[in-house]
Protein backbone atom coordinates (compact mmCIF):
# COMPACT_ATOMS: atom_id res chain seq x y z
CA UNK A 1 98.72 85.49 88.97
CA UNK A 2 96.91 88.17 87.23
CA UNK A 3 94.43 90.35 88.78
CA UNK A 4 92.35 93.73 87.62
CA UNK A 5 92.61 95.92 90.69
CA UNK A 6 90.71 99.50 90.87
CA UNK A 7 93.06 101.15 92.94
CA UNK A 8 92.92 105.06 93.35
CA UNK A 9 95.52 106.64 91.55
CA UNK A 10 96.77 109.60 94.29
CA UNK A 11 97.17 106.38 96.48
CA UNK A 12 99.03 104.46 93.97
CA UNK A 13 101.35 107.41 94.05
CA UNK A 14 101.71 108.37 97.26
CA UNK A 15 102.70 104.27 98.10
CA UNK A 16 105.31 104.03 95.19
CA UNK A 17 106.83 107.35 96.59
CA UNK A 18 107.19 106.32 100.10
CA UNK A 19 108.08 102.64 99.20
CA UNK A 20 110.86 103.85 96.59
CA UNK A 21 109.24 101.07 94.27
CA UNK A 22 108.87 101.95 90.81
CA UNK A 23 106.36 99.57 89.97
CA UNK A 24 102.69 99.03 90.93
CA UNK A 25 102.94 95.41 91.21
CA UNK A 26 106.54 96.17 93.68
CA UNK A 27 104.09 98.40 95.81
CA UNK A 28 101.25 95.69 95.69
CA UNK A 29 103.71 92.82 96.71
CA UNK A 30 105.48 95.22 99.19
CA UNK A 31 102.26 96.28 101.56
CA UNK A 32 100.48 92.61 101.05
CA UNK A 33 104.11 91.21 102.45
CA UNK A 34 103.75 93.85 105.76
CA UNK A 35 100.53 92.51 106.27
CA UNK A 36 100.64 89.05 106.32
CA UNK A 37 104.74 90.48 108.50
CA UNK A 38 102.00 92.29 110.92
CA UNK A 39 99.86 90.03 111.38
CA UNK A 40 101.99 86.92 112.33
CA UNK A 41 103.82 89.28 115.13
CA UNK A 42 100.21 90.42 115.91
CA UNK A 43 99.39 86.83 117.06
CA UNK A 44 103.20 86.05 118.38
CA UNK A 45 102.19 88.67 120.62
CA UNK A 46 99.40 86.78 122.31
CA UNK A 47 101.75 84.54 123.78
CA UNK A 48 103.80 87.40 125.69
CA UNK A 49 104.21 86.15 129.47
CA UNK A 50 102.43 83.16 128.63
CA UNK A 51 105.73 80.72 127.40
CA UNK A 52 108.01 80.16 130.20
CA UNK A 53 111.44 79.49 128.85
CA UNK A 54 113.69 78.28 130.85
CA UNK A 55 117.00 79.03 129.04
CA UNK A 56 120.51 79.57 129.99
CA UNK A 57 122.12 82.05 127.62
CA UNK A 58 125.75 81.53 128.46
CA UNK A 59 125.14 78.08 127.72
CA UNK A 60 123.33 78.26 124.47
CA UNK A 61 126.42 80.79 123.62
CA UNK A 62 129.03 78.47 124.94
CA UNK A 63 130.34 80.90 127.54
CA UNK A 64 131.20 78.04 130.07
């Protein structure tokens, strides 16, 4: 999809520097895919001490 983005250049820079991307669209696709990573572990944590699993480990690895 296309889109017309005003983004400020030293920003551009700085992101395709630290990323090691060497395209804008690579840096783009890069931070928008951390978010949406962030965000889902964001609301996984919500959960913490709420689930109760009840699992045996040496069972689920077969170590009978």
């Amino acid at each position: 999809m296309r889109t017309t983005l005003d983004l400020p250049e030293p920003l551009l820079s700085a992101a395709m520097n630290v990323s090691h991307q060497t395209t804008k669209t690579g840096v783009i696709i890069e931070a928008l895919d951390d978010l949406v990573r962030k965000s889902r572990i964001a609301g996984l944590k919500e959960f913490k001490g709420k689930v109760d699993l009840d699992l045996d480990l040496d069972s689920l690895r077969k170590r009978t």
